[in-house]
PDB file of N, CA and C in Angstrom:
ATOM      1  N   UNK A   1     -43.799 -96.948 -13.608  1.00  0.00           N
ATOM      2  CA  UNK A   1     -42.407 -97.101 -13.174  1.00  0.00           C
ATOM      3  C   UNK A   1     -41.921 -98.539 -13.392  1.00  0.00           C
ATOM      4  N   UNK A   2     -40.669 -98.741 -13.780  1.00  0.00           N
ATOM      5  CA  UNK A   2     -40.085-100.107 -13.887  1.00  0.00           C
ATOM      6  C   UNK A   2     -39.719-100.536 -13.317  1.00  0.00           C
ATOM      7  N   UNK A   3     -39.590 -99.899 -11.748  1.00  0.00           N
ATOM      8  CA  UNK A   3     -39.234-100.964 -10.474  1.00  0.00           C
ATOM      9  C   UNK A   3     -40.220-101.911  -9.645  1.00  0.00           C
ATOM     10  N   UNK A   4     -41.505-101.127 -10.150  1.00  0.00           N
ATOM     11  CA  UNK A   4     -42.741-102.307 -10.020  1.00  0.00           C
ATOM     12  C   UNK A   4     -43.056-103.384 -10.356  1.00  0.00           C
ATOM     13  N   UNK A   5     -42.469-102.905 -12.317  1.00  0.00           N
ATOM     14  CA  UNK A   5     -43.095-104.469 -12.463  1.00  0.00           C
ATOM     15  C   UNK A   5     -41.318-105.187 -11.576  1.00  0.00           C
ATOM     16  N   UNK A   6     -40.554-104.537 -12.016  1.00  0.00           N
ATOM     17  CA  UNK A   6     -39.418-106.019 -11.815  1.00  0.00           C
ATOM     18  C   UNK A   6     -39.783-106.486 -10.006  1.00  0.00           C
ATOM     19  N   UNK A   7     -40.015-105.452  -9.358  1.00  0.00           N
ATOM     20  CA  UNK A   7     -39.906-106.300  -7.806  1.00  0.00           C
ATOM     21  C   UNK A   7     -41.443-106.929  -8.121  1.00  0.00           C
ATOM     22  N   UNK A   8     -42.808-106.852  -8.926  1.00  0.00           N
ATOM     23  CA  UNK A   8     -43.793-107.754  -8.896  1.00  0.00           C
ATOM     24  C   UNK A   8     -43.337-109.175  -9.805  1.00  0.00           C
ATOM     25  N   UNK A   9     -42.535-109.120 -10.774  1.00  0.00           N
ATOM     26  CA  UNK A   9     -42.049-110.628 -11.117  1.00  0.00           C
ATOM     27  C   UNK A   9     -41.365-111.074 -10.220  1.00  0.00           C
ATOM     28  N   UNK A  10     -40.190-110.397  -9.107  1.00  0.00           N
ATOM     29  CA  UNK A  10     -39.380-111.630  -8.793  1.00  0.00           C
ATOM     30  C   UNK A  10     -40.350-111.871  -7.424  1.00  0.00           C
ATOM     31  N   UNK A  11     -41.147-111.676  -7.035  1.00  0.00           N
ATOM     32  CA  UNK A  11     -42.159-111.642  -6.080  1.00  0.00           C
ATOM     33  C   UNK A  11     -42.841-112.748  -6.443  1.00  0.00           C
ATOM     34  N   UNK A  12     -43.036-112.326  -7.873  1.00  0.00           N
ATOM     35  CA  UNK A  12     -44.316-113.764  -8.306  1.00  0.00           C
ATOM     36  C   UNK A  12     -43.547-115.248  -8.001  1.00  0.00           C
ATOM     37  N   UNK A  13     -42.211-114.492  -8.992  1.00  0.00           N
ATOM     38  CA  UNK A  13     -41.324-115.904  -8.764  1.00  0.00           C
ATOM     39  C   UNK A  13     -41.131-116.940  -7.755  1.00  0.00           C
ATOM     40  N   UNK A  14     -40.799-115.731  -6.694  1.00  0.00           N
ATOM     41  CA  UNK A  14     -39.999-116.399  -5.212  1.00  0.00           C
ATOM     42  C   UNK A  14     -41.619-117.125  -4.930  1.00  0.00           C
ATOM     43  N   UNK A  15     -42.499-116.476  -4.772  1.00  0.00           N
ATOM     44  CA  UNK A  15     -44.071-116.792  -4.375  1.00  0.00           C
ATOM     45  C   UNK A  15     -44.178-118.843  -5.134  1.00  0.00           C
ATOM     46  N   UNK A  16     -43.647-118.808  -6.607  1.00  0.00           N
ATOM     47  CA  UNK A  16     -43.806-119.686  -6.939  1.00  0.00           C
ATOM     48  C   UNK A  16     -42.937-120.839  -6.624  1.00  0.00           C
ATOM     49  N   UNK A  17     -41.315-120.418  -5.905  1.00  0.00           N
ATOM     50  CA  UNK A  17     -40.638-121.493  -5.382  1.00  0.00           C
ATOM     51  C   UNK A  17     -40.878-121.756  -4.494  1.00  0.00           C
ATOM     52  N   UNK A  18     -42.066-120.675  -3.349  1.00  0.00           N
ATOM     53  CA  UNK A  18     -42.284-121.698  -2.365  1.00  0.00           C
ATOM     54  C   UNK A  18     -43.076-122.107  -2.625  1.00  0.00           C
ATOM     55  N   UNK A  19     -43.785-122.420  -3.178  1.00  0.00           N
ATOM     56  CA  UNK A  19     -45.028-123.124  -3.184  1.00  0.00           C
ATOM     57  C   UNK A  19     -44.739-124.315  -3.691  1.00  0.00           C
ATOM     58  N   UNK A  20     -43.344-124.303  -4.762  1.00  0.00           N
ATOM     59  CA  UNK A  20     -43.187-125.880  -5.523  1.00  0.00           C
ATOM     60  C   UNK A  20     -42.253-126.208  -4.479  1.00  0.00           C
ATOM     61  N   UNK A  21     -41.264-125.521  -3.390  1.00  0.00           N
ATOM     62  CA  UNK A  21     -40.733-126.323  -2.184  1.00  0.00           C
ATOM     63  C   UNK A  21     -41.954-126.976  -1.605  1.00  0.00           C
ATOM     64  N   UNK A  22     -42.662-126.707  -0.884  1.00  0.00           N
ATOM     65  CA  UNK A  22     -43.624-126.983  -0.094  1.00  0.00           C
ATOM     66  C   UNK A  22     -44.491-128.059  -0.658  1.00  0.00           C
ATOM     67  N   UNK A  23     -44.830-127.891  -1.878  1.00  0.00           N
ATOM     68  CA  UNK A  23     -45.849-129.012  -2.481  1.00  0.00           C
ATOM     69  C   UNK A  23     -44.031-130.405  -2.530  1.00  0.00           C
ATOM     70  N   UNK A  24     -43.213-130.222  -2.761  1.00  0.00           N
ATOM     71  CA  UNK A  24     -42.373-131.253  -2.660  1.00  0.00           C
ATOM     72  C   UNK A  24     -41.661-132.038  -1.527  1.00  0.00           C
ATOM     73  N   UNK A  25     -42.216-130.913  -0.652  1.00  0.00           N
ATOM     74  CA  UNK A  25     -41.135-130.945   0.983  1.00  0.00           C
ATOM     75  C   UNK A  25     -42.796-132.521   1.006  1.00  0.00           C
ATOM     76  N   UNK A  26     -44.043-132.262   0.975  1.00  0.00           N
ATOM     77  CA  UNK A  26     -45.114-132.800   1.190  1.00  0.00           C
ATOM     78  C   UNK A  26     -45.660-134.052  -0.014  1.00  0.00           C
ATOM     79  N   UNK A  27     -44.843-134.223  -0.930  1.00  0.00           N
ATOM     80  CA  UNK A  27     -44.318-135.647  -1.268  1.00  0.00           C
ATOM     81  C   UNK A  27     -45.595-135.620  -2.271  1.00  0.00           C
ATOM     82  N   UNK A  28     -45.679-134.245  -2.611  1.00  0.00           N
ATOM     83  CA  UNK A  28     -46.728-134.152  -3.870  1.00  0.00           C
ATOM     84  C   UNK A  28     -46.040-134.957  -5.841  1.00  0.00           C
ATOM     85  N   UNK A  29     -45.097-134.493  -5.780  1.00  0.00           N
ATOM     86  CA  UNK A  29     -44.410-134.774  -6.868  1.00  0.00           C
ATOM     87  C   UNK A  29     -43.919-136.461  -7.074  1.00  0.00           C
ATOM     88  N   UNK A  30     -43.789-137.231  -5.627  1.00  0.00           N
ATOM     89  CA  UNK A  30     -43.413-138.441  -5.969  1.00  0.00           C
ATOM     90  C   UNK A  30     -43.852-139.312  -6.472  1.00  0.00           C
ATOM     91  N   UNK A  31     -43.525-140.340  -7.682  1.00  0.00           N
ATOM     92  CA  UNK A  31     -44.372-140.840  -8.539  1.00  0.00           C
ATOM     93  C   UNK A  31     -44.396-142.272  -7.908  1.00  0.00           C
ATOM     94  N   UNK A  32     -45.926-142.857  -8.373  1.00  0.00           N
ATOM     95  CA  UNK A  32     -45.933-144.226  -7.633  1.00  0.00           C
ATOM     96  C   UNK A  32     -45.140-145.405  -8.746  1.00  0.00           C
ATOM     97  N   UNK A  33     -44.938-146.452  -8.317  1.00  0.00           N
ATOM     98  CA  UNK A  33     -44.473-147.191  -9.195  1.00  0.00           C
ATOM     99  C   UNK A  33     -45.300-147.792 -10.367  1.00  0.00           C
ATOM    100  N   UNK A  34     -44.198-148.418 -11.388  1.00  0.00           N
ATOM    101  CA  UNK A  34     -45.385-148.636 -12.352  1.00  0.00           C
ATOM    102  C   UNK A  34     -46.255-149.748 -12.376  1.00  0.00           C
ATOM    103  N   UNK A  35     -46.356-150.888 -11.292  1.00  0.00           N
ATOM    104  CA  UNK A  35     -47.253-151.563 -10.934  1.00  0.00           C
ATOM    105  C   UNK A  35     -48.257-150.863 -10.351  1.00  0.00           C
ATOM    106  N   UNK A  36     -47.893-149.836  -9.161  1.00  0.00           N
ATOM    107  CA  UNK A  36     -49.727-149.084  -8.747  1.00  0.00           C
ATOM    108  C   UNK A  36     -50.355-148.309  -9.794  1.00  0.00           C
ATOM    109  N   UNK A  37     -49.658-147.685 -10.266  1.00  0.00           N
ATOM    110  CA  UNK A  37     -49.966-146.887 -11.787  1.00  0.00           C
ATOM    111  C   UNK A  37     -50.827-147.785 -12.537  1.00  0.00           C
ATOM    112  N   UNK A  38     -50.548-148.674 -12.794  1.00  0.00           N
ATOM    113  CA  UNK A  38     -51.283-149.699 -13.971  1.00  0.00           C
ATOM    114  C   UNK A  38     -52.235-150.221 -13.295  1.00  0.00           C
ATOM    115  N   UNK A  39     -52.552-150.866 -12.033  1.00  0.00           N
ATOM    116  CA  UNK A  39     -53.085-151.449 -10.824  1.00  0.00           C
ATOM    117  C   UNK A  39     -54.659-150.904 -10.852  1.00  0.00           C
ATOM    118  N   UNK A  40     -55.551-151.890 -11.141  1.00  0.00           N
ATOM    119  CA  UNK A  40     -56.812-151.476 -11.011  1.00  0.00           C
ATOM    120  C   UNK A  40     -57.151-151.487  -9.212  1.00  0.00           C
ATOM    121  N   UNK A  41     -57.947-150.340  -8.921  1.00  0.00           N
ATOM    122  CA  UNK A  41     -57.892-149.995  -7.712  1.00  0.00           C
ATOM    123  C   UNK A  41     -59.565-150.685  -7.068  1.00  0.00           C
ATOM    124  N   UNK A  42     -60.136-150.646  -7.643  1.00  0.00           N
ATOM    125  CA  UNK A  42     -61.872-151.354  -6.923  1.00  0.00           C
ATOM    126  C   UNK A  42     -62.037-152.189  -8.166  1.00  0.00           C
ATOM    127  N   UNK A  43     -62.314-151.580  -9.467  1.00  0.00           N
ATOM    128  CA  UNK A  43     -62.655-152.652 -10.484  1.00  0.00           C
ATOM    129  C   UNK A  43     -61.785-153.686 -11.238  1.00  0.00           C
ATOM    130  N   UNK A  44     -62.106-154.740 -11.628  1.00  0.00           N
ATOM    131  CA  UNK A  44     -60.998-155.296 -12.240  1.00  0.00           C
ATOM    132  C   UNK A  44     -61.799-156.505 -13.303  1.00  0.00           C
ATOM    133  N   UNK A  45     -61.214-157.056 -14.171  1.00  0.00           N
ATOM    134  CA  UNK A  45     -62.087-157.700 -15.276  1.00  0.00           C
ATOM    135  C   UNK A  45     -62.122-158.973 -14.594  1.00  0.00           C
ATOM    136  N   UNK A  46     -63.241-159.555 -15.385  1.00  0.00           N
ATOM    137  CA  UNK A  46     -63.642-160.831 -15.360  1.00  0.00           C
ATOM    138  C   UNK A  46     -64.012-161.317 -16.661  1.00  0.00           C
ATOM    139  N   UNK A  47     -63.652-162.473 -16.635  1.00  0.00           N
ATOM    140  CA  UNK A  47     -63.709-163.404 -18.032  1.00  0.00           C
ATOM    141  C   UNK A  47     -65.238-163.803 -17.847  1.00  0.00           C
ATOM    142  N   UNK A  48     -66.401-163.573 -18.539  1.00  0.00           N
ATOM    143  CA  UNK A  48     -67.311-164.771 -18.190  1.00  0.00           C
ATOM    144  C   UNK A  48     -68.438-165.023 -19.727  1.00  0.00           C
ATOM    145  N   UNK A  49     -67.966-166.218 -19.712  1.00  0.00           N
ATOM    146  CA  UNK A  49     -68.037-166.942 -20.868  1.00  0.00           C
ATOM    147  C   UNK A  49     -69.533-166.651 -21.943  1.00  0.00           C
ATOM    148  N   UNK A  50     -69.480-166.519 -22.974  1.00  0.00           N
ATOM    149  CA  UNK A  50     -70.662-166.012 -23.754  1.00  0.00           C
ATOM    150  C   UNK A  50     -71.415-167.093 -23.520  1.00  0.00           C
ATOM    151  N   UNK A  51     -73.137-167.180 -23.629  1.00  0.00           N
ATOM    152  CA  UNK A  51     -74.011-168.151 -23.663  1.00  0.00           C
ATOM    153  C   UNK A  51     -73.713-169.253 -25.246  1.00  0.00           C
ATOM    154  N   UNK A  52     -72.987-168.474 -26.181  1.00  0.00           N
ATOM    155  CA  UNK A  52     -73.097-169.726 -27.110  1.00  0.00           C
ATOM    156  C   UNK A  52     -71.700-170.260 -26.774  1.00  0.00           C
ATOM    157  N   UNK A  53     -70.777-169.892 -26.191  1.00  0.00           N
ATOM    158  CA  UNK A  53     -69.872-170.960 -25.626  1.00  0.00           C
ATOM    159  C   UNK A  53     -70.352-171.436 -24.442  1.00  0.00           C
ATOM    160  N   UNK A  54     -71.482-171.524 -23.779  1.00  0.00           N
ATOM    161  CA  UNK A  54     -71.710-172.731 -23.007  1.00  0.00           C
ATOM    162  C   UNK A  54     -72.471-173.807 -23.969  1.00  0.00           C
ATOM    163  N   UNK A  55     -72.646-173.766 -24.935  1.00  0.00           N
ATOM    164  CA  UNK A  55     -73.999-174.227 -25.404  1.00  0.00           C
ATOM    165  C   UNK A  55     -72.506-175.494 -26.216  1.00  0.00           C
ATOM    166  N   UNK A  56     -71.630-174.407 -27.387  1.00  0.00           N
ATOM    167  CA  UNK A  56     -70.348-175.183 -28.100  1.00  0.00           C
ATOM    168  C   UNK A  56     -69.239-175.233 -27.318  1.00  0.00           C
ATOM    169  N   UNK A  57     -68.583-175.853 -26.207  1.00  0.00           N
ATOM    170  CA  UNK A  57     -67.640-175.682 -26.134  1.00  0.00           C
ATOM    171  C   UNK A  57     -66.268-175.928 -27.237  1.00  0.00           C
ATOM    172  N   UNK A  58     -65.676-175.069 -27.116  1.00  0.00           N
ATOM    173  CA  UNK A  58     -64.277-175.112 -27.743  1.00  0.00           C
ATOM    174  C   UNK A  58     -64.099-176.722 -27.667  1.00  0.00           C
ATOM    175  N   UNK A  59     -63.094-177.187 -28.794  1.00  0.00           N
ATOM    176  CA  UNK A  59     -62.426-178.556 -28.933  1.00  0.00           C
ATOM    177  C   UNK A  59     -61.528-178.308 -28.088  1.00  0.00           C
TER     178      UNK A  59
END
């Protein structure tokens, strides 16, 4: 019958707007800025100098 599938799509549908209300009402979608984005969070570099530049330093 074709009233199944149509009331099982708009079912799926509605099923899927709440779920993207709810994941948005809960601040899932908000994007961080682009400093935390880029922002190393525990690791971060360090410069440390090769053994034959301690040996030559640069002029």
């Amino acid at each position: 019958p074709l009233w199944i599938i149509i009331v099982a799509v708009v079912g799926g549908l509605l099923l899927l707007v709440l779920l993207i209300l709810c994941l948005w009402k809960c601040g899932f979608f908000t994007r961080k800025s682009k400093k935390e984005k880029y922002e190393a969070r525990y690791y971060q570099a360090k410069k440390v100098p090769k053994a034959s530049e301690k040996k030559y330093p640069a002029p």
